[in-house]
N, C-alpha and C. Protein backbone atom coordinates (compact mmCIF):
# COMPACT_ATOMS: atom_id res chain seq x y z
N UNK A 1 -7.31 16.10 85.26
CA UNK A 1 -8.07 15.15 86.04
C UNK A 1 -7.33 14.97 87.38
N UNK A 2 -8.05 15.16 88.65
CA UNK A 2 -6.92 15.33 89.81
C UNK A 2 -7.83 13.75 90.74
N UNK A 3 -6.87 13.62 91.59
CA UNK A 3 -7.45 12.29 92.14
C UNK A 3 -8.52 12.24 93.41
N UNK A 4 -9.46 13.44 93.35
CA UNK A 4 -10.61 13.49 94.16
C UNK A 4 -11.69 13.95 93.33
N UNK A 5 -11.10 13.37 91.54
CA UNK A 5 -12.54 13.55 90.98
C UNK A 5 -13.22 12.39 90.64
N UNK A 6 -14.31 12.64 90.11
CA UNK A 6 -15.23 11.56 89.74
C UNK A 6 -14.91 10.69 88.43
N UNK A 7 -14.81 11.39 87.37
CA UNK A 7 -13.75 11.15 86.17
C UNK A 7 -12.25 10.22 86.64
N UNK A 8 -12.09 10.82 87.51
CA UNK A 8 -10.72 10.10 87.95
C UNK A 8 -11.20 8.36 88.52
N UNK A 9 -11.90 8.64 89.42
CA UNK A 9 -12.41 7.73 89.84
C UNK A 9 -13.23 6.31 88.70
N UNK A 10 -13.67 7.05 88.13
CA UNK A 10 -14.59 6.37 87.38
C UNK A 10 -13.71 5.43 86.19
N UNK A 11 -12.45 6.06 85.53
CA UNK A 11 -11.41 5.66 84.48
C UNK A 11 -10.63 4.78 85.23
N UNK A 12 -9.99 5.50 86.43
CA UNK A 12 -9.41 3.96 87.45
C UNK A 12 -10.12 2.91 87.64
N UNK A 13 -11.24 2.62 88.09
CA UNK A 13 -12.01 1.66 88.09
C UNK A 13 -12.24 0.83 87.02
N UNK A 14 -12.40 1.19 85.97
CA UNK A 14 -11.97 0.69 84.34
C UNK A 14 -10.90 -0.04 84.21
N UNK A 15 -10.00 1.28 84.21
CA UNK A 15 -8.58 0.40 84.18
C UNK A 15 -7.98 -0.73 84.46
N UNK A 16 -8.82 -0.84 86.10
CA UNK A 16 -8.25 -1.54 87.31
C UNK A 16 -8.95 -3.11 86.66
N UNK A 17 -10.65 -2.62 86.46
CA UNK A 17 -11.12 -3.93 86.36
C UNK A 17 -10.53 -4.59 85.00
N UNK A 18 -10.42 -4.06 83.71
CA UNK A 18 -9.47 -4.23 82.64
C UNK A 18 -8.54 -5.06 82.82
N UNK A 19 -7.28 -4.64 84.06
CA UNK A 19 -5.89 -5.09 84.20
C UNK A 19 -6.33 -6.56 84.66
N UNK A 20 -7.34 -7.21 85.71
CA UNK A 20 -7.55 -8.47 86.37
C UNK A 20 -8.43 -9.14 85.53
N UNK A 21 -9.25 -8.57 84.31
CA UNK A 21 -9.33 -9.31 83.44
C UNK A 21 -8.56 -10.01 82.51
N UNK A 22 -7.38 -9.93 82.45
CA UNK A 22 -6.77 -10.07 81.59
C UNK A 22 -5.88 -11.57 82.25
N UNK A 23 -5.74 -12.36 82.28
CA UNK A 23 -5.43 -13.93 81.99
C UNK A 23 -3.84 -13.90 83.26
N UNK A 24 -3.69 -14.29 84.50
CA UNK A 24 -2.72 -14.16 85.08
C UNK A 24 -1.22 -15.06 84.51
N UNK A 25 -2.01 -16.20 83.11
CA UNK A 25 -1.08 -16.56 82.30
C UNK A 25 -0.08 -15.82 81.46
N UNK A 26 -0.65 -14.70 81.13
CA UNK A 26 0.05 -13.61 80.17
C UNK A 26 0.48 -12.40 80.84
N UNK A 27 1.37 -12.49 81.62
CA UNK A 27 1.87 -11.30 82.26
C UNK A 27 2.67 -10.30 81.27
N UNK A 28 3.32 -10.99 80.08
CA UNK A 28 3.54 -9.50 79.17
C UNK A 28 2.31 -8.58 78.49
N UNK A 29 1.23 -9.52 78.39
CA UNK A 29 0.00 -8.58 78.32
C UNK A 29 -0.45 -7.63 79.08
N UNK A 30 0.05 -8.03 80.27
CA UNK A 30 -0.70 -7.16 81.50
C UNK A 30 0.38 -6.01 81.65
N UNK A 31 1.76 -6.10 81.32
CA UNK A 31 2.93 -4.97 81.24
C UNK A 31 2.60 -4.37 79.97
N UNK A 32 2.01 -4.64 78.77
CA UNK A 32 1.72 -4.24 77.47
C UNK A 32 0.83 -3.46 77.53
N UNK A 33 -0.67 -3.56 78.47
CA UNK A 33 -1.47 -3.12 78.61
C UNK A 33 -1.46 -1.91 79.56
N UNK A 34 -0.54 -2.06 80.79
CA UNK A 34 0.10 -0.72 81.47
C UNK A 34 0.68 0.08 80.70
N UNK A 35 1.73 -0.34 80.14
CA UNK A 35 2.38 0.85 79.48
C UNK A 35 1.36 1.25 78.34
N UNK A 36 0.47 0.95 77.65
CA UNK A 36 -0.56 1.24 76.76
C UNK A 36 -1.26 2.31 77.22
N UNK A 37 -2.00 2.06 78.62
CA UNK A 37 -2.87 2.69 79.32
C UNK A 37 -1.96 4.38 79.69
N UNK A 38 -0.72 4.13 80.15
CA UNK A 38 -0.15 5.01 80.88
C UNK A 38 0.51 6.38 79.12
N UNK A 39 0.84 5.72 78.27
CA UNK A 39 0.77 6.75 77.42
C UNK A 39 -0.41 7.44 77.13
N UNK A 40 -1.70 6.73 76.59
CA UNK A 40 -2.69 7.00 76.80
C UNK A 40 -3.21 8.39 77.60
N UNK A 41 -2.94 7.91 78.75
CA UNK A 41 -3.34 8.99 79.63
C UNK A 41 -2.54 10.31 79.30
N UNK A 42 -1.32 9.89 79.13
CA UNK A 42 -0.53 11.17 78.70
C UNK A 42 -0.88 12.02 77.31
N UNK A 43 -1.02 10.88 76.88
CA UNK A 43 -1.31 11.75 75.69
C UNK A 43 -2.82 12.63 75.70
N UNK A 44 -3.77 12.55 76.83
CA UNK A 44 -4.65 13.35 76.95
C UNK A 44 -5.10 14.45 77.62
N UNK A 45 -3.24 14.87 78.05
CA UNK A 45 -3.14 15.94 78.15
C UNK A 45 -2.03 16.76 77.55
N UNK A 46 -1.08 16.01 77.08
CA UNK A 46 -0.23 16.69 75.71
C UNK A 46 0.18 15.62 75.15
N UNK A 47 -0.13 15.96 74.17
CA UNK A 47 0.16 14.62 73.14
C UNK A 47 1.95 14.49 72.46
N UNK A 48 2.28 15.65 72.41
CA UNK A 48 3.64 15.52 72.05
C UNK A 48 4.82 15.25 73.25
N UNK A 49 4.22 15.16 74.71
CA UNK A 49 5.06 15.07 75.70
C UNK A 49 4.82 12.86 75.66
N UNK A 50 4.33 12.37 74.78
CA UNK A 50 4.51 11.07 74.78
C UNK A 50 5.56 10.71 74.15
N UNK A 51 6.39 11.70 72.67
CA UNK A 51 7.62 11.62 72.73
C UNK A 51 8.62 11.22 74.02
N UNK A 52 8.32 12.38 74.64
CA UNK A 52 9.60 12.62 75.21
C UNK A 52 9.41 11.58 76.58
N UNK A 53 8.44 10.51 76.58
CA UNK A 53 7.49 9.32 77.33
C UNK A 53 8.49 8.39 76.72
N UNK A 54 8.72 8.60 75.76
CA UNK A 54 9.14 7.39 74.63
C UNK A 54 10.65 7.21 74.79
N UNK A 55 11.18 8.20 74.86
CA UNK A 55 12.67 8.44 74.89
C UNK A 55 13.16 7.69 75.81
N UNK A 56 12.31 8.47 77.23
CA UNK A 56 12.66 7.87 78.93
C UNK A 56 12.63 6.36 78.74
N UNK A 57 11.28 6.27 77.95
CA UNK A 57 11.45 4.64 78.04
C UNK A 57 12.77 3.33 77.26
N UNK A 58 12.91 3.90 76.02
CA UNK A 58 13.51 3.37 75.44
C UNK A 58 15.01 3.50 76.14
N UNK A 59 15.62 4.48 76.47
CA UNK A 59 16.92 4.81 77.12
C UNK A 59 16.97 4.23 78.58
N UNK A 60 15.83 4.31 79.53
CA UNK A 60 16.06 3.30 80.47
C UNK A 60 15.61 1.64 80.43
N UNK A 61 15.23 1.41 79.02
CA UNK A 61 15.15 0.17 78.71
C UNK A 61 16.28 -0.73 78.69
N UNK A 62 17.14 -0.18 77.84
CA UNK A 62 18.11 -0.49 76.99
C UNK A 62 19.50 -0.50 78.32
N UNK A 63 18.96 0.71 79.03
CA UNK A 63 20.19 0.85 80.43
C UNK A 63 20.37 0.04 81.17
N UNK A 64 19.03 -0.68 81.32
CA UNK A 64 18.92 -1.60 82.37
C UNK A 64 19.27 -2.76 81.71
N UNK A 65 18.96 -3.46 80.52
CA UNK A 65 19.54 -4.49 79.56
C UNK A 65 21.07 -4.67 79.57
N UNK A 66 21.79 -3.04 79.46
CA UNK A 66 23.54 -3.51 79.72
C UNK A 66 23.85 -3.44 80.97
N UNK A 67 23.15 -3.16 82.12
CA UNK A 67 23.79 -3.08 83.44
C UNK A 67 23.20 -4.68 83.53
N UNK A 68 22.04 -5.58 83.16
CA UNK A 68 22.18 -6.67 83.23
C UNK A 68 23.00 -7.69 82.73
N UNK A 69 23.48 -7.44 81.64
CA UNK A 69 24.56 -7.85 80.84
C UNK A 69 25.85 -8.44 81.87
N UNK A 70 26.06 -6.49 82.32
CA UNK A 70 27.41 -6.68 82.66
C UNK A 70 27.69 -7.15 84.06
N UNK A 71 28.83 -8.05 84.44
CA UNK A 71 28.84 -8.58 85.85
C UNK A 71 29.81 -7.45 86.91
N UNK A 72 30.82 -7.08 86.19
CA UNK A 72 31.35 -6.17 87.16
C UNK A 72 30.91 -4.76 87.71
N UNK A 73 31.01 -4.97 89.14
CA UNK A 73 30.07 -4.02 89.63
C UNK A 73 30.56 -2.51 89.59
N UNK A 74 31.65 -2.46 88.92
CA UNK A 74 32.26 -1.08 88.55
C UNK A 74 32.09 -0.60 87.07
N UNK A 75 31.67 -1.50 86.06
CA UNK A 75 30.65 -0.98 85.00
C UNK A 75 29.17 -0.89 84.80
N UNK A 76 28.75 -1.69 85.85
CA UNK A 76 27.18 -2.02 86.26
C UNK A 76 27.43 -0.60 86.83
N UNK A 77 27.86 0.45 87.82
CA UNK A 77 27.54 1.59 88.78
C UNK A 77 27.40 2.53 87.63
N UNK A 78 28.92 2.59 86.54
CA UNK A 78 28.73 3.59 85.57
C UNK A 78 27.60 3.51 84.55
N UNK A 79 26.98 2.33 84.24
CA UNK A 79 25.79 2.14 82.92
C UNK A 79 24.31 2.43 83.78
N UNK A 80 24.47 2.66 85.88
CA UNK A 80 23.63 2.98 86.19
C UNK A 80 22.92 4.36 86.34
N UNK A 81 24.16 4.99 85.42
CA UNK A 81 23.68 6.65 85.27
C UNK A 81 23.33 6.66 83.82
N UNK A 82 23.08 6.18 83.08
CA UNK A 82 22.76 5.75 81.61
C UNK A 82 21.09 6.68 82.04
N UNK A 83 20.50 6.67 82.51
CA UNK A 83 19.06 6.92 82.64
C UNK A 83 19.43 8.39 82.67
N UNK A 84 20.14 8.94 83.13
CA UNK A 84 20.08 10.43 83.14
C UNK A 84 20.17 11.30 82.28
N UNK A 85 20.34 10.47 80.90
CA UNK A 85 20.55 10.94 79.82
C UNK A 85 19.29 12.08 79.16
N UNK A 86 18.43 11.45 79.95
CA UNK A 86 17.22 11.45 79.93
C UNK A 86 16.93 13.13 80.10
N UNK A 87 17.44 13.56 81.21
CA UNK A 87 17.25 14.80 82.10
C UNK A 87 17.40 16.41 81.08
N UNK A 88 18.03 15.87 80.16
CA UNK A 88 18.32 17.39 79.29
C UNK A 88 16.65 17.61 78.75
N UNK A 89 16.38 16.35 78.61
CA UNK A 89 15.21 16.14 77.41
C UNK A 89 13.88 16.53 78.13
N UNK A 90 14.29 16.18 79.55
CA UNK A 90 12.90 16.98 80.43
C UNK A 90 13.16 18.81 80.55
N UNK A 91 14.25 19.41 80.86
CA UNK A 91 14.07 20.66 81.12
C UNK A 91 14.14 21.35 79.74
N UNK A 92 14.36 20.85 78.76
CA UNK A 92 14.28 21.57 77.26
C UNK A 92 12.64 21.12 76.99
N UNK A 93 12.09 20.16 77.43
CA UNK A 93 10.74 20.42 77.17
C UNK A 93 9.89 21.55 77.72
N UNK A 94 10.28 21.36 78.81
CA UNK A 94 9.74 22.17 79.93
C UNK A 94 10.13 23.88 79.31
N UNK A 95 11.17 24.39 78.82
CA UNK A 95 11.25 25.68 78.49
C UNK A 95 10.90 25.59 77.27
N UNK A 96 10.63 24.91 76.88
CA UNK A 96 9.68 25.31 75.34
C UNK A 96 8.75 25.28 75.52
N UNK A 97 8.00 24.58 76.67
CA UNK A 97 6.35 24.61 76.64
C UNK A 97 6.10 26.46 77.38
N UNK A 98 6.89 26.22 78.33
CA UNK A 98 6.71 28.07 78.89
C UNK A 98 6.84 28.91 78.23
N UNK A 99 8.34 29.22 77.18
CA UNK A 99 8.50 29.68 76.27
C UNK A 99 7.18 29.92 75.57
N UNK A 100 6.26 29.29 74.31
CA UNK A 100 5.40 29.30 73.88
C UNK A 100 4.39 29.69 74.48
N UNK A 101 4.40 29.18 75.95
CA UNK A 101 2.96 30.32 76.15
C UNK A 101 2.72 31.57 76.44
N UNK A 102 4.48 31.71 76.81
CA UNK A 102 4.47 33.72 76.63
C UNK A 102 3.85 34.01 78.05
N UNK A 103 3.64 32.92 79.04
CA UNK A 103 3.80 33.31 80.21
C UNK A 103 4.81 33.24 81.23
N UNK A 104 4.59 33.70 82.73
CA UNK A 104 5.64 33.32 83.44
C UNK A 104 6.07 31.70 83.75
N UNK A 105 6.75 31.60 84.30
CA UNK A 105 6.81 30.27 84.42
C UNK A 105 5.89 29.51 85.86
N UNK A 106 5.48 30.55 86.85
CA UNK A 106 3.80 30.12 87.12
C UNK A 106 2.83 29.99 86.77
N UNK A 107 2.86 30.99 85.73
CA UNK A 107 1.89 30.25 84.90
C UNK A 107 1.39 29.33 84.31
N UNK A 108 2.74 29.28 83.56
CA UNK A 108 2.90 27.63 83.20
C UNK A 108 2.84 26.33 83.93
N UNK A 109 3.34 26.61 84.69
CA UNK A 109 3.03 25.37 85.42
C UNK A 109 1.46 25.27 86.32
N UNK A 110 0.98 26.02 86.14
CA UNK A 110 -0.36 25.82 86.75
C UNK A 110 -1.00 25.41 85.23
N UNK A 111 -0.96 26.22 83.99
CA UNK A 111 -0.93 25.58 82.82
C UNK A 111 -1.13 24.07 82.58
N UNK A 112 0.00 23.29 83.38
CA UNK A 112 0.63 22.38 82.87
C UNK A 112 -0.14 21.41 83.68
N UNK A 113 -0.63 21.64 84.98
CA UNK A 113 -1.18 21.00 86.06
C UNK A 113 -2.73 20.79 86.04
């Protein structure tokens, strides 16, 4: 779905009107309902890359929880690379999805796009 289609257009508009329905009292609803929406979408174009959705999230959840924690700004800098943990887990996806399709890796990524 690219963002000069109609489909595109038509699901944003949903979304959008969805998100301002929703009660400006309950703002964890409205963060509940983003991140809802945004796997969602992912998952409707690979469903097993919401794993690796899940990971990012939980690991920069949790990163940002001890760099809030901590006051000194010389363990706050080191717990601010905590997110990069992340990075193996994107390019090992990425060569297994190419891998498997037994094409080049332009391929794949037009594949993927």
């Amino acid at each position: 779905m690219t963002i000069n289609s109609f489909l595109f257009w038509l699901v944003f508009s949903f979304i959008f009107l969805l998100y301002w329905v929703i009660p400006s009292s309950k703002p964890l609803w409205k963060k509940c309902f983003l991140i809802l929406v945004s796997y969602l979408i992912y998952m409707s174009f690979f469903a097993w890359h919401v794993l690796v959705l899940m990971y990012v999230t939980v690991i920069t959840y949790w990163g940002a929880r001890i760099i809030e924690k901590k006051e000194k700004r010389r363990k706050a800098t080191i717990w601010a690379l905590f997110p990069l943990l992340s990075l193996p887990c994107f390019s090992s996806s990425t060569l297994i999805v190419c891998h498997s399709s037994r094409t080049s890796s332009v391929g794949c990524w037009h594949r993927m796009s």
